[in-house]
C-alpha atoms as a PDB file:
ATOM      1  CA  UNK A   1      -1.182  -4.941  61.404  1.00  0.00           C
ATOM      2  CA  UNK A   2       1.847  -4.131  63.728  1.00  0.00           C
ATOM      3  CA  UNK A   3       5.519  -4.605  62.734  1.00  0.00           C
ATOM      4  CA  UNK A   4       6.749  -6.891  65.701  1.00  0.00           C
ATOM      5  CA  UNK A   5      10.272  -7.104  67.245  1.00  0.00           C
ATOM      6  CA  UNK A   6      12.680  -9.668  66.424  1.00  0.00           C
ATOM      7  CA  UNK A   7      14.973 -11.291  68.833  1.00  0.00           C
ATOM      8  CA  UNK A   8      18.717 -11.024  68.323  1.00  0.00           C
ATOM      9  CA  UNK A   9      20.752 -14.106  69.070  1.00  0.00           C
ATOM     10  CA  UNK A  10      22.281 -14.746  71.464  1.00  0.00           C
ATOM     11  CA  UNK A  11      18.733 -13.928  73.580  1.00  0.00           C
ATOM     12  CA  UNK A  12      17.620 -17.172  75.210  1.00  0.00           C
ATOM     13  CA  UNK A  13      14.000 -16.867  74.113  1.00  0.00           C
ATOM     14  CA  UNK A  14      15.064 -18.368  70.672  1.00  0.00           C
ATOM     15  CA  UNK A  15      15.546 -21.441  72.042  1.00  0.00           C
ATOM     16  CA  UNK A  16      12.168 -22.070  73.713  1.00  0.00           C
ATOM     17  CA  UNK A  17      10.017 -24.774  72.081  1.00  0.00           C
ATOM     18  CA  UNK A  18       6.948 -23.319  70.189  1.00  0.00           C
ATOM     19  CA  UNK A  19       3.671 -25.036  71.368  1.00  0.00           C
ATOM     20  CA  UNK A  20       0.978 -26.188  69.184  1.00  0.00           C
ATOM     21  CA  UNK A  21      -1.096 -23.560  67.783  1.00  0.00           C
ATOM     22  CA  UNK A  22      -4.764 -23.960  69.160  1.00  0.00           C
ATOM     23  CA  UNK A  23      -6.970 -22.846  66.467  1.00  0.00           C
ATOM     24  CA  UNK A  24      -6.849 -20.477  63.805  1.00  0.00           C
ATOM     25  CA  UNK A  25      -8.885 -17.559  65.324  1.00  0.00           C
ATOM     26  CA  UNK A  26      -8.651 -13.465  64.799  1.00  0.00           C
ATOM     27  CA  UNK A  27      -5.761 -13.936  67.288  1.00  0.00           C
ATOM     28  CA  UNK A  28      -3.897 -15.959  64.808  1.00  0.00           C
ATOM     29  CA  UNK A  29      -5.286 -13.939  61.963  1.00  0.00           C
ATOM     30  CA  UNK A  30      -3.523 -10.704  63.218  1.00  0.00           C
ATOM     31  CA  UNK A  31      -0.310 -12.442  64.288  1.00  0.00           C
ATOM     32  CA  UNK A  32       0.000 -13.746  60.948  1.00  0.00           C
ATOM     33  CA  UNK A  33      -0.310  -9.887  59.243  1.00  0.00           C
ATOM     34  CA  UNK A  34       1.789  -8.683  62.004  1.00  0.00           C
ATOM     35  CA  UNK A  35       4.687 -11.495  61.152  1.00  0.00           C
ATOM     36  CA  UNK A  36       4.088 -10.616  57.346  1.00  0.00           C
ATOM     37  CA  UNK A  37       4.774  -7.210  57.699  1.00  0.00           C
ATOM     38  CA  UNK A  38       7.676  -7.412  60.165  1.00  0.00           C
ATOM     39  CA  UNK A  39       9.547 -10.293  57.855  1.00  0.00           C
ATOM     40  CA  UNK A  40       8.833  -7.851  54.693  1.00  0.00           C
ATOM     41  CA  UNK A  41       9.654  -4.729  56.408  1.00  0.00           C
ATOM     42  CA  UNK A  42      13.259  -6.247  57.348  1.00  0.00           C
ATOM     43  CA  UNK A  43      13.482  -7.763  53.844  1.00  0.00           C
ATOM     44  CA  UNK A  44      13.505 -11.407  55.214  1.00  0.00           C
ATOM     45  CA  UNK A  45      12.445 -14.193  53.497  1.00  0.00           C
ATOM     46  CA  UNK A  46      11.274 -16.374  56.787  1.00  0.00           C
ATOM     47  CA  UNK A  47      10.186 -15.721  60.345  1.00  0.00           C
ATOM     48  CA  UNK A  48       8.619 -17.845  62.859  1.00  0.00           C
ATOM     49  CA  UNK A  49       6.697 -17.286  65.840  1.00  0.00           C
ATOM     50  CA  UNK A  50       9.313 -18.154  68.308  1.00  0.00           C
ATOM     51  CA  UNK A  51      11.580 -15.164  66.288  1.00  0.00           C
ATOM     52  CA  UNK A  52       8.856 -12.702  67.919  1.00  0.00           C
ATOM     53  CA  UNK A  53       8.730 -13.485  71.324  1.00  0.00           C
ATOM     54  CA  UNK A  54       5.586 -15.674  70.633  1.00  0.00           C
ATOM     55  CA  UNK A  55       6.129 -19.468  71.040  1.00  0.00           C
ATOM     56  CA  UNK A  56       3.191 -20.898  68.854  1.00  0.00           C
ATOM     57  CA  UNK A  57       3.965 -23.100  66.194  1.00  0.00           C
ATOM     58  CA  UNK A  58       3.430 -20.733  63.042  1.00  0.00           C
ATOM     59  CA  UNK A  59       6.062 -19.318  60.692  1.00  0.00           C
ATOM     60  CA  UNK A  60       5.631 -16.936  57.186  1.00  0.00           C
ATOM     61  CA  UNK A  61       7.770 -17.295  54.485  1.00  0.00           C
ATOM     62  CA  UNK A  62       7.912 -15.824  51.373  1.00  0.00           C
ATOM     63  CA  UNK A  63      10.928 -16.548  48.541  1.00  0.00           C
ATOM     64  CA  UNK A  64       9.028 -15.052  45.477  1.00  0.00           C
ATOM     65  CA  UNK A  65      11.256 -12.148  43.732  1.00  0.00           C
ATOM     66  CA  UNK A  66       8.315  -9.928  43.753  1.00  0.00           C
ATOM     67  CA  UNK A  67       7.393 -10.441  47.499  1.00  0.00           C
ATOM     68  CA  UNK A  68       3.520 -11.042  46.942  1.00  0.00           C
ATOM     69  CA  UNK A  69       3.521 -15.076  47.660  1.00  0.00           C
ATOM     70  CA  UNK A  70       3.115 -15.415  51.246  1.00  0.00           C
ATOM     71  CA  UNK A  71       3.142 -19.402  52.791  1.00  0.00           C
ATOM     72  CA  UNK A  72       1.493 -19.749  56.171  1.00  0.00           C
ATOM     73  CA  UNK A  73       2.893 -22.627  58.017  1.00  0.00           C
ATOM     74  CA  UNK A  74       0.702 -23.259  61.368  1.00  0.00           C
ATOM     75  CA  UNK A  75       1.692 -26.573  63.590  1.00  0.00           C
ATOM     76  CA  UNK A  76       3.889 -27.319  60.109  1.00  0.00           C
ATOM     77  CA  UNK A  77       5.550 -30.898  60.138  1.00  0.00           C
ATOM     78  CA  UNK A  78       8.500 -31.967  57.801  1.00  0.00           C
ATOM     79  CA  UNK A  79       6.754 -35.622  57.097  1.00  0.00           C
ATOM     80  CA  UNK A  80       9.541 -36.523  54.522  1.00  0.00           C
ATOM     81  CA  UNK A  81      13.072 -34.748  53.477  1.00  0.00           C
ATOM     82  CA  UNK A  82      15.109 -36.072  51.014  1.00  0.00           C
ATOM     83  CA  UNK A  83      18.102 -38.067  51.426  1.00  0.00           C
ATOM     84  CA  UNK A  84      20.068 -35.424  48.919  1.00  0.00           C
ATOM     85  CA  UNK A  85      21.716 -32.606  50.902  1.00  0.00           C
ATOM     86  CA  UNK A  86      22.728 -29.649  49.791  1.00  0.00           C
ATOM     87  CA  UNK A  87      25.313 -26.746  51.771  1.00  0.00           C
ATOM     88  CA  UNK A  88      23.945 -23.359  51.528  1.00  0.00           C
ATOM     89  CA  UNK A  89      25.043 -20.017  52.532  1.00  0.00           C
ATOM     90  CA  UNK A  90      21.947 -18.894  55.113  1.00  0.00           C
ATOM     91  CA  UNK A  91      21.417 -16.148  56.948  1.00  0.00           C
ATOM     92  CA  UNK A  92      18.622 -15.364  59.731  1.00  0.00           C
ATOM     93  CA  UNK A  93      16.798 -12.133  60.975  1.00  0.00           C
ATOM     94  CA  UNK A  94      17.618 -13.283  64.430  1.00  0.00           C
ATOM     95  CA  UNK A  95      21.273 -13.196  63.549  1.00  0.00           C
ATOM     96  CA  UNK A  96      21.636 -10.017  61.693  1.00  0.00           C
ATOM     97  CA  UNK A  97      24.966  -9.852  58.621  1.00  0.00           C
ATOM     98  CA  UNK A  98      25.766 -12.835  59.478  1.00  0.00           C
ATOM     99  CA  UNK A  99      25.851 -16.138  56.927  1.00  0.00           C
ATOM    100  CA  UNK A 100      27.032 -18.802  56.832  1.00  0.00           C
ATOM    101  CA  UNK A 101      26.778 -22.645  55.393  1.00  0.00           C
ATOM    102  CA  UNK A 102      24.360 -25.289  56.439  1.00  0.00           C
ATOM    103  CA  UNK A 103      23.708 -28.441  54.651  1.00  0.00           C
ATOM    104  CA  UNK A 104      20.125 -29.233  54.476  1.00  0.00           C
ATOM    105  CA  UNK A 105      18.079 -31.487  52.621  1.00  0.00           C
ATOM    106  CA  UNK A 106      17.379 -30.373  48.891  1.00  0.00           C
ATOM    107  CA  UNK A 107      13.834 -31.057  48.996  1.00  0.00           C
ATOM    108  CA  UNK A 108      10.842 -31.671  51.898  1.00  0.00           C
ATOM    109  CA  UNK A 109       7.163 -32.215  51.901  1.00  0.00           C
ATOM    110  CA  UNK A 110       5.717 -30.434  54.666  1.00  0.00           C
ATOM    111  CA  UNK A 111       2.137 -30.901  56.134  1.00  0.00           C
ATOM    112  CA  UNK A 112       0.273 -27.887  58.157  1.00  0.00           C
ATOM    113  CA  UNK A 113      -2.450 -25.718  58.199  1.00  0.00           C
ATOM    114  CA  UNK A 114      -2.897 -22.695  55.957  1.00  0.00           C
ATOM    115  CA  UNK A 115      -4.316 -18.957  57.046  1.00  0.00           C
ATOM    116  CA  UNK A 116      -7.776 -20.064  57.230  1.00  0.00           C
ATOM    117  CA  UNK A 117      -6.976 -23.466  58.785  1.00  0.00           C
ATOM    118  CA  UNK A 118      -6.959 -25.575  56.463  1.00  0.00           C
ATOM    119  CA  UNK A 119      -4.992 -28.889  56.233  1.00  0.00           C
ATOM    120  CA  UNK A 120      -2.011 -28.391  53.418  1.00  0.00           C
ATOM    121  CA  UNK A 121       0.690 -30.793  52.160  1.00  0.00           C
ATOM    122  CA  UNK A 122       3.213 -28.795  50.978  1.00  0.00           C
ATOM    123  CA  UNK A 123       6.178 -30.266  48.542  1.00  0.00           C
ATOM    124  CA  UNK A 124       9.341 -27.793  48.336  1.00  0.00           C
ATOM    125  CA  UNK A 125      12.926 -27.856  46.792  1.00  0.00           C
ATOM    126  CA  UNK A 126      15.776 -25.905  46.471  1.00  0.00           C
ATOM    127  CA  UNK A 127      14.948 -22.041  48.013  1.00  0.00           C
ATOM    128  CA  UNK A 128      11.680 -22.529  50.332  1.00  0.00           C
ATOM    129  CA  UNK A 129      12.530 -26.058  51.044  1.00  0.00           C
ATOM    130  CA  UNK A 130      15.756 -24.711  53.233  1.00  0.00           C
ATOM    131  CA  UNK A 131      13.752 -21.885  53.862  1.00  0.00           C
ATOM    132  CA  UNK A 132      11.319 -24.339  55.396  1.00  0.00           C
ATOM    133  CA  UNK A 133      13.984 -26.325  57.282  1.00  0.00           C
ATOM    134  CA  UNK A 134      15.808 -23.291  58.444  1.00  0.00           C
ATOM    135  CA  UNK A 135      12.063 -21.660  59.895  1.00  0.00           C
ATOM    136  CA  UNK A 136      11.351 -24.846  61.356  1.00  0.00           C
ATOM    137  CA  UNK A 137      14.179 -24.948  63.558  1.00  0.00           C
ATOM    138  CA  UNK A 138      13.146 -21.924  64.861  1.00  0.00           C
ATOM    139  CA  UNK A 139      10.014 -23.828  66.392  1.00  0.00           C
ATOM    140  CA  UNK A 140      12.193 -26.333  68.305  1.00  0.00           C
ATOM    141  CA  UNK A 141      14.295 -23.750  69.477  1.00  0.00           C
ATOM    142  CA  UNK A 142      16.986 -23.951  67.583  1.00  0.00           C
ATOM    143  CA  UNK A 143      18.894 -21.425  65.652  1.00  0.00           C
ATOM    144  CA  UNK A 144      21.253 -21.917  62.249  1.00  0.00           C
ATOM    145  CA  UNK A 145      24.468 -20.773  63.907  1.00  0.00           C
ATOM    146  CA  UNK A 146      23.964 -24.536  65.989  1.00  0.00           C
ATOM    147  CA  UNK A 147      24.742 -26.081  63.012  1.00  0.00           C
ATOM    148  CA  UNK A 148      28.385 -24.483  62.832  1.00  0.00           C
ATOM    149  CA  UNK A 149      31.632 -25.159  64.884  1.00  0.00           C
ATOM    150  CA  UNK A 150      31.723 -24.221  68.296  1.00  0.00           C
ATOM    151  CA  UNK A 151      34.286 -21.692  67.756  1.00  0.00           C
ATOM    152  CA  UNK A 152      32.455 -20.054  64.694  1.00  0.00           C
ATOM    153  CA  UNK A 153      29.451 -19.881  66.687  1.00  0.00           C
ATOM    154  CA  UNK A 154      31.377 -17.986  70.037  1.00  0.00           C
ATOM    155  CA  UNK A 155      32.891 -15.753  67.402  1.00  0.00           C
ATOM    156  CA  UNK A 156      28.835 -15.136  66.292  1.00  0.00           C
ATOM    157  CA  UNK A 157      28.138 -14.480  69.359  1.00  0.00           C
ATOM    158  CA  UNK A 158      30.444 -11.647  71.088  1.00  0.00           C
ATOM    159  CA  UNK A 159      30.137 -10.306  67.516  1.00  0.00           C
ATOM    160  CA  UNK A 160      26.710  -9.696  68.248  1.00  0.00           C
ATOM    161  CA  UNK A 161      26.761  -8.905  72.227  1.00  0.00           C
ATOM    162  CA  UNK A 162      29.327  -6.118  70.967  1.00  0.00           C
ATOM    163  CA  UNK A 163      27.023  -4.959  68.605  1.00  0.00           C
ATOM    164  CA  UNK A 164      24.500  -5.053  71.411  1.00  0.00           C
ATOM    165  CA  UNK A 165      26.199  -3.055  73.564  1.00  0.00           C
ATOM    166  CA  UNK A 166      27.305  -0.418  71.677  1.00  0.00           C
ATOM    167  CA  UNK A 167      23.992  -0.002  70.225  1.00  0.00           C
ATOM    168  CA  UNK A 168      22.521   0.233  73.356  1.00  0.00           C
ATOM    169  CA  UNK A 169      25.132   2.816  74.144  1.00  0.00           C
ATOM    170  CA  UNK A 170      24.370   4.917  71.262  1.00  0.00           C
ATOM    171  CA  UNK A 171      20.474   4.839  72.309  1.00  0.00           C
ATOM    172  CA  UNK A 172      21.333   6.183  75.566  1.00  0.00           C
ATOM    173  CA  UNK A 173      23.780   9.053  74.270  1.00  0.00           C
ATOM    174  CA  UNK A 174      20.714  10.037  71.785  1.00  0.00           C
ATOM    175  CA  UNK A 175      18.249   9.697  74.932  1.00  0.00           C
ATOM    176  CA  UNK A 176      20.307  12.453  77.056  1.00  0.00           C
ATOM    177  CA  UNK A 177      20.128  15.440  73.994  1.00  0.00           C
END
């Protein structure tokens, strides 16, 4: 297992469209540990593929309170979402101290393959079924700060080039001692 790096919005990799995954092989196998222990390492709840750098169509979420149920989602597809919506404060890894609401809806049933490939039909509500929506959106490239106004969403975003930049200035300050 290798903790993988996450992409920081506003970077335009997040909004590439994942591609079916192929098979579940020792390829997907270790990307699936590796996305495990990067989402638990940065205390996440959710990460998908695309989050990575890698534009397959697999995302791992777990919402237990112990942090020992792990859901793998490969080539996952939101076959029915309630009518019921619900506005939630969400956050992302890939848009770090930053939350804000999104109204999703308050339950889903989800079809996809598990670890080892096999066929699921998953039926969520309340936490994992946002969870679900939110990770999902992630595979066709789109990010939660989308769903808010455009001028929330600039403020979002020089927030986090600022940060950005002066992080990258502090690297190279540390890099000349």
């Amino acid at each position: 297992m290798a903790k993988r790096t996450i992409l920081s919005y506003p970077d335009p990799r997040l909004h590439k469209v994942a591609k079916p995954v192929q098979g579940v092989d020792a390829r997907i196998k270790t990307l699936v540990a590796d996305m495990l222990e990067t989402m638990y390492d940065a205390n996440g709840i959710g990460l998908a593929a695309t989050q990575i750098d890698v534009h397959e169509r697999l995302v791992v979420i777990d919402v237990s309170e112990e942090r020992n149920q792990p859901l793998v989602l490969i080539n996952p597809d939101i076959v029915w979402a309630s009518d019921e919506k619900v506005l939630n404060e969400e956050g992302c890894l890939s848009v770090p101290g930053i939350y804000d609401g999104v109204e999703r809806s308050t339950a889903v049933r989800v079809t996809a393959l598990d670890a080892e490939g096999e066929l699921r039909t998953i039926e969520a509500e309340g936490l994992l079924a946002v969870c679900i929506q939110h990770e999902l959106d992630h595979l066709l490239g789109k990010v939660f700060v989308e769903y808010l106004s455009p001028l929330k969403r600039n403020r979002i975003k020089s927030k986090l080039l600022k940060q950005q930049r002066e992080d990258q200035r502090l690297e190279q300050r540390e890099g000349r001692r």
